[in-house]
C-alpha atoms as a PDB file:
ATOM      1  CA  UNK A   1       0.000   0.000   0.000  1.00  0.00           C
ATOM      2  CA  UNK A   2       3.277   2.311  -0.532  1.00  0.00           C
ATOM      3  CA  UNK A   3       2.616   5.359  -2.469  1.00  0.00           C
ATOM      4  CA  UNK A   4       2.796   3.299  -6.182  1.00  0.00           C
ATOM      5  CA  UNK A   5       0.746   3.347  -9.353  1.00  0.00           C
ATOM      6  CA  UNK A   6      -0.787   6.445 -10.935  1.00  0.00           C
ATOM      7  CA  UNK A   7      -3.781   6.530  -8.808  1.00  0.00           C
ATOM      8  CA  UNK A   8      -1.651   6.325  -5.890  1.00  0.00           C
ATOM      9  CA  UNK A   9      -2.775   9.047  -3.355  1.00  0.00           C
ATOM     10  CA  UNK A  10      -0.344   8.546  -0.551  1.00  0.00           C
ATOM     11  CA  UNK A  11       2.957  10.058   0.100  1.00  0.00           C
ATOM     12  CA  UNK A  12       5.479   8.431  -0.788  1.00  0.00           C
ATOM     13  CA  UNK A  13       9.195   9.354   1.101  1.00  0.00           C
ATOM     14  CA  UNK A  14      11.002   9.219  -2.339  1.00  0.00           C
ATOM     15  CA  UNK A  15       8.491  11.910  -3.696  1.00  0.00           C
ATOM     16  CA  UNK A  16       7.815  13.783  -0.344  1.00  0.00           C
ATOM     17  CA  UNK A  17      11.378  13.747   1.567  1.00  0.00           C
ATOM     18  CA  UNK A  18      10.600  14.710   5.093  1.00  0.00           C
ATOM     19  CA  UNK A  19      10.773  18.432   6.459  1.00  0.00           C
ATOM     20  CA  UNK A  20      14.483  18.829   7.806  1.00  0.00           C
ATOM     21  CA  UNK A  21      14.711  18.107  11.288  1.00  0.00           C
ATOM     22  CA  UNK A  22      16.657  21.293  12.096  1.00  0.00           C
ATOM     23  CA  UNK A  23      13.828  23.296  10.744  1.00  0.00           C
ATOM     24  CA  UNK A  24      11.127  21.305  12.666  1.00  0.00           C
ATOM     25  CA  UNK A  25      12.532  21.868  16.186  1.00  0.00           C
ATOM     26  CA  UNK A  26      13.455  25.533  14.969  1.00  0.00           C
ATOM     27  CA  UNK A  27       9.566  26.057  14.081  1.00  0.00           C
ATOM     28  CA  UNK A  28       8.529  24.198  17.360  1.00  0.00           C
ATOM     29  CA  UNK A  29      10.920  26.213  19.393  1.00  0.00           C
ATOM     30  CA  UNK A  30       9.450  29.677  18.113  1.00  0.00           C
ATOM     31  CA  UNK A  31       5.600  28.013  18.939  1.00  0.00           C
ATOM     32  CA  UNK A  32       7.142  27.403  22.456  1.00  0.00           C
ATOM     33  CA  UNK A  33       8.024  30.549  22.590  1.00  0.00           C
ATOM     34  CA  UNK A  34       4.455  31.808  21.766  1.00  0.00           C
ATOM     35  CA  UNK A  35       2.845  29.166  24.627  1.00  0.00           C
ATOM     36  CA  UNK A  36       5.479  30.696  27.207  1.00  0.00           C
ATOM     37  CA  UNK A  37       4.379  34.449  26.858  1.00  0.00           C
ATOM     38  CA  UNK A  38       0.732  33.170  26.849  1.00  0.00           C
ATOM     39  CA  UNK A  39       1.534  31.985  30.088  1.00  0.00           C
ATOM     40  CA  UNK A  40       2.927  34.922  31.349  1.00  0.00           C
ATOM     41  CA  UNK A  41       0.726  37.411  30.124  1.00  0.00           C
ATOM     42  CA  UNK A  42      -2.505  36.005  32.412  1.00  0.00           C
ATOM     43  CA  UNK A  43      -1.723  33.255  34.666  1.00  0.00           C
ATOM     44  CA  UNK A  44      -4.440  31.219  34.294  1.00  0.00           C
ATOM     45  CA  UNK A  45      -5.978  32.261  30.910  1.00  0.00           C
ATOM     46  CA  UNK A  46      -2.457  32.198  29.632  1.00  0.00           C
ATOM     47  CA  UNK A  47      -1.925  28.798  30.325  1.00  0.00           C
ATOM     48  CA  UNK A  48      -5.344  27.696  29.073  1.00  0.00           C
ATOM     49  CA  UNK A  49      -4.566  29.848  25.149  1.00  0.00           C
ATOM     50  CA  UNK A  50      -0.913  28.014  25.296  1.00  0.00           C
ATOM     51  CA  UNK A  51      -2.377  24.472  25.607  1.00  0.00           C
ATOM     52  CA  UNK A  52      -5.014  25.420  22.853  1.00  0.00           C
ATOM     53  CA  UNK A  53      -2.219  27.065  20.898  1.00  0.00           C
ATOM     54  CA  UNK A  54      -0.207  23.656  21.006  1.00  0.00           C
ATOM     55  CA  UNK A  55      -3.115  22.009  19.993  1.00  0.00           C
ATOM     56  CA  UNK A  56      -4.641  23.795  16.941  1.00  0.00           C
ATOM     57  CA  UNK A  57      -1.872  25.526  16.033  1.00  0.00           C
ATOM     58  CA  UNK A  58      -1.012  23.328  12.257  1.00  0.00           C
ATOM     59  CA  UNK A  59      -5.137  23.536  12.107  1.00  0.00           C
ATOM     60  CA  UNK A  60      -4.140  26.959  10.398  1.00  0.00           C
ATOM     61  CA  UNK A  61      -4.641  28.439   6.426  1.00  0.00           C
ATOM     62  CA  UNK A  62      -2.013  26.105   5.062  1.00  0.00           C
ATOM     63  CA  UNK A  63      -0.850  23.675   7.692  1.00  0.00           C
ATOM     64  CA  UNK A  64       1.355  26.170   9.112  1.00  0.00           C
ATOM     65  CA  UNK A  65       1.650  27.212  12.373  1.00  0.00           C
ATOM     66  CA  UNK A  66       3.639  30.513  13.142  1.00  0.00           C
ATOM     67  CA  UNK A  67       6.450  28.862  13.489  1.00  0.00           C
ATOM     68  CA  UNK A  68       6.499  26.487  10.636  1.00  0.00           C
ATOM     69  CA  UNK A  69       5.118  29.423   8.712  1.00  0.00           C
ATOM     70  CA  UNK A  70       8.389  31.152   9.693  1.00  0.00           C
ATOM     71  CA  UNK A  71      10.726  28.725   8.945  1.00  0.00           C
ATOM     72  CA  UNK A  72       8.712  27.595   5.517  1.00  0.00           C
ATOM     73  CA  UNK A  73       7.451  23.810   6.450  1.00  0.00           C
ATOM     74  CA  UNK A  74       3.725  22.980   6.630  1.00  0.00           C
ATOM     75  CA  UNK A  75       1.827  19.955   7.612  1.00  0.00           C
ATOM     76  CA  UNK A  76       0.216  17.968   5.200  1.00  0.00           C
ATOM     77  CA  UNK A  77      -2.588  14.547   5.383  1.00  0.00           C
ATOM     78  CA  UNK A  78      -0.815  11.723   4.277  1.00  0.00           C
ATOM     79  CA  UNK A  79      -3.635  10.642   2.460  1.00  0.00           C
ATOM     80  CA  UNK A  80      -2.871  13.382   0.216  1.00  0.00           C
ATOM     81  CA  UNK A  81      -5.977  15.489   0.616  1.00  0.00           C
ATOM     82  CA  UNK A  82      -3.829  18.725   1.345  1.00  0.00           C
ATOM     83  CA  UNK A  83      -3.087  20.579   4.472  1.00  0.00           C
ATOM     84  CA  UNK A  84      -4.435  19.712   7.741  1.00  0.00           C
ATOM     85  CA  UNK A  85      -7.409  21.135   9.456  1.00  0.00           C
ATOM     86  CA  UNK A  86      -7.918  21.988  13.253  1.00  0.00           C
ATOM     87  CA  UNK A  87      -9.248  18.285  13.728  1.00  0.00           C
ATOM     88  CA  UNK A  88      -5.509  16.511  12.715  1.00  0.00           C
ATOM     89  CA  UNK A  89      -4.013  19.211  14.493  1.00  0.00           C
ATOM     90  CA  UNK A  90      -5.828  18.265  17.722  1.00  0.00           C
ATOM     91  CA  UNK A  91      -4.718  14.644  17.278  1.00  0.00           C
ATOM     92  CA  UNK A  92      -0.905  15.239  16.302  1.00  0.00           C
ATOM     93  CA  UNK A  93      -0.422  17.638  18.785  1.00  0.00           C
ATOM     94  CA  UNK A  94      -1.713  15.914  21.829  1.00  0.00           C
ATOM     95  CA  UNK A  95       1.754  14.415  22.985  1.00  0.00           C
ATOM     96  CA  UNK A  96       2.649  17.945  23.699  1.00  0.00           C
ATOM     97  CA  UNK A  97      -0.583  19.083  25.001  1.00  0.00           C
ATOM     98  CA  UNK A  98      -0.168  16.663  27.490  1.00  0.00           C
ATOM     99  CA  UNK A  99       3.683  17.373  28.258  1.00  0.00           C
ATOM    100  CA  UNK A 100       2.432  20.777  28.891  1.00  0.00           C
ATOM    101  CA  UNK A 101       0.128  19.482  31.490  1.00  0.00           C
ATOM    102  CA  UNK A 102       1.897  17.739  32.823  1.00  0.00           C
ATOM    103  CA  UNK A 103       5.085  20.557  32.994  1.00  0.00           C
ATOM    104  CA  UNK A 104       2.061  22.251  35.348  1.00  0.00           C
ATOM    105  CA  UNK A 105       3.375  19.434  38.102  1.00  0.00           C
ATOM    106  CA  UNK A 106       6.534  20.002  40.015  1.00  0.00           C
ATOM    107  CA  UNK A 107       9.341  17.897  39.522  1.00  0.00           C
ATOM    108  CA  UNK A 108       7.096  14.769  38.593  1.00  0.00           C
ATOM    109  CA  UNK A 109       6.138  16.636  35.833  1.00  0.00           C
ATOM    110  CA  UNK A 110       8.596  18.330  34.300  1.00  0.00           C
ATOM    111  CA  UNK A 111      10.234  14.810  34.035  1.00  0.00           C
ATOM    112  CA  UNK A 112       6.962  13.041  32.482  1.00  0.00           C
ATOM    113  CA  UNK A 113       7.131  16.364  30.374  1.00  0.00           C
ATOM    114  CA  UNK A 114      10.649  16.080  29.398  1.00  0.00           C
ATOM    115  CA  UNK A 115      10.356  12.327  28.768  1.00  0.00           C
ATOM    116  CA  UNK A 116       7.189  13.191  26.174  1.00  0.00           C
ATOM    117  CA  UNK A 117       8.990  16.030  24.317  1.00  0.00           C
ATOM    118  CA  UNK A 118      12.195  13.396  24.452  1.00  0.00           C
ATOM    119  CA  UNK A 119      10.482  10.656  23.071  1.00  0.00           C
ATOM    120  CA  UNK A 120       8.626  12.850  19.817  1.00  0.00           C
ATOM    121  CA  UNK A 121      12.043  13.962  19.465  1.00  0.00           C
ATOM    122  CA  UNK A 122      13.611  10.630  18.679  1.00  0.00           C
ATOM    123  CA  UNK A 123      10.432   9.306  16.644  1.00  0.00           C
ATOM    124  CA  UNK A 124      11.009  12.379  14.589  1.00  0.00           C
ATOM    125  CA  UNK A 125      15.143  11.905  14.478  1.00  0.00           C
ATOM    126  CA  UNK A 126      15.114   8.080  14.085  1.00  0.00           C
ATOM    127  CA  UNK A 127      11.969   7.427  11.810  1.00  0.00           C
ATOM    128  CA  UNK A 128      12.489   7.674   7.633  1.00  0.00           C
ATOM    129  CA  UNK A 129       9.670   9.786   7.178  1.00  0.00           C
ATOM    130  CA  UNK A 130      10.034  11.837  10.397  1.00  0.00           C
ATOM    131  CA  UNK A 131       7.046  10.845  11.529  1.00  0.00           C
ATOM    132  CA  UNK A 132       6.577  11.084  15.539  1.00  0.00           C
ATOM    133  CA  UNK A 133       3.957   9.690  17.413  1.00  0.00           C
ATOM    134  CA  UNK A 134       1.163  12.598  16.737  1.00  0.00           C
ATOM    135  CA  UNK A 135       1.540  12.275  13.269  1.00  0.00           C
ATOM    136  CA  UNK A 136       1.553   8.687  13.018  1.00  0.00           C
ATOM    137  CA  UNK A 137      -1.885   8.351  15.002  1.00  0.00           C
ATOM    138  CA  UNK A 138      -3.020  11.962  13.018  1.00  0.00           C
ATOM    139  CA  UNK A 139      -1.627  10.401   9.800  1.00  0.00           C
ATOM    140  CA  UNK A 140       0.375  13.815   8.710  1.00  0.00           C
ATOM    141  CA  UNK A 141       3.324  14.739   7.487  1.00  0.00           C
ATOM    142  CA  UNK A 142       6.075  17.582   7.599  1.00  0.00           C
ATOM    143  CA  UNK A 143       6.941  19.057   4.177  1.00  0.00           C
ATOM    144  CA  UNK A 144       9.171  21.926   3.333  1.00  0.00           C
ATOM    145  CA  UNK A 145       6.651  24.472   2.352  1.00  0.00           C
ATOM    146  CA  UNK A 146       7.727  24.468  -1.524  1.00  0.00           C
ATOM    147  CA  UNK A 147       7.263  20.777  -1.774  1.00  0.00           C
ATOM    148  CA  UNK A 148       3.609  20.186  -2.343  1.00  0.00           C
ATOM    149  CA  UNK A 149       0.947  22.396  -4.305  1.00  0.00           C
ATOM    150  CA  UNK A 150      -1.659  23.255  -2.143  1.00  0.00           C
ATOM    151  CA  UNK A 151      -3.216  26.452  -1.510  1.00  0.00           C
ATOM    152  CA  UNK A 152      -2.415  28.656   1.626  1.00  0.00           C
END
C-alpha cells in the first residue's frame, strides 16, 4: 500500500522527503516561545490559550503554524488530501498538550514532560519519514513548504 501506481494518493518518502529536522525543532521552538508568553501574560488564561495554541496551532490556512510558517514547512494529510485542518491538528499535537500538562506538576512533571517532548524527538530523528507519534496516530506529514501544491 506504498505510495505506487498512478492513482496512488499517498505520500510516498522518495516523492515527499521529510521536512528537515533542524527546521522542525526551529519552528517548534518559536511556537514554544508563543505558549510561554501566553503563560505569562494572564496566569491562568495564559496557560489555558498556550495548551489550545499547542493544539490547533497546524489547524491553520495552510498547515502552518507561526512557526512552521516562519521557517517555511507545513503539515500535510498523508492521504494526500492537502493541508491539515484543526481536527488533525488536535490529534498530532496531543503528545505535547499533554507534556504541557503535565510541565504544570513540580518535579514529577517536568520529568513526564521532558520524557514526552524526548520521546517525539527521537520518533522524529530516528523514523524515515520523520514521523513522531502525533503524526503517526493523526496520519500527517512535515513538508518543506515548496514541496507540495496546495493552496495557503
Amino acid at each position: 500500500m506504498g505510495g505506487e501506481g498512478p492513482g496512488s494518493t499517498s505520500f510516498d518518502s522518495r516523492v515527499y522527503p521529510k521536512a528537515h529536522v533542524l527546521n522542525r525543532f526551529i519552528a517548534k521552538l518559536i511556537d514554544l516561545f508563543i505558549v510561554v508568553a501566553a503563560g505569562e501574560i494572564a496566569s491562568p488564561v495564559g496557560f489555558l490559550s498556550g495548551l489550545t495554541y499547542i493544539l490547533i496551532a497546524d489547524g491553520f490556512a495552510g498547515g502552518k503554524s507561526i512557526g512552521k510558517r516562519l521557517v517555511g514547512l507545513q503539515t500535510v494529510r498523508v492521504d494526500g488530501r492537502g493541508t491539515v485542518g484543526f481536527r488533525e491538528s488536535i490529534i498530532r499535537n496531543l503528545p505535547l498538550g499533554g507534556a504541557q500538562v503535565a510541565y504544570a506538576i513540580p518535579y514529577i512533571g517536568w520529568l513526564a514532560s521532558l520524557a514526552i517532548v524526548a520521546f517525539e524527538s527521537f520518533l522524529i530523528i530516528g523514523n524515515e519519514q520523520g514521523h513522531r507519534l502525533g503524526d503517526e496516530v493523526a496520519r500527517t506529514h512535515v513538508l518543506d513548504a515548496g514541496q507540495l501544491a496546495v493552496p495557503d
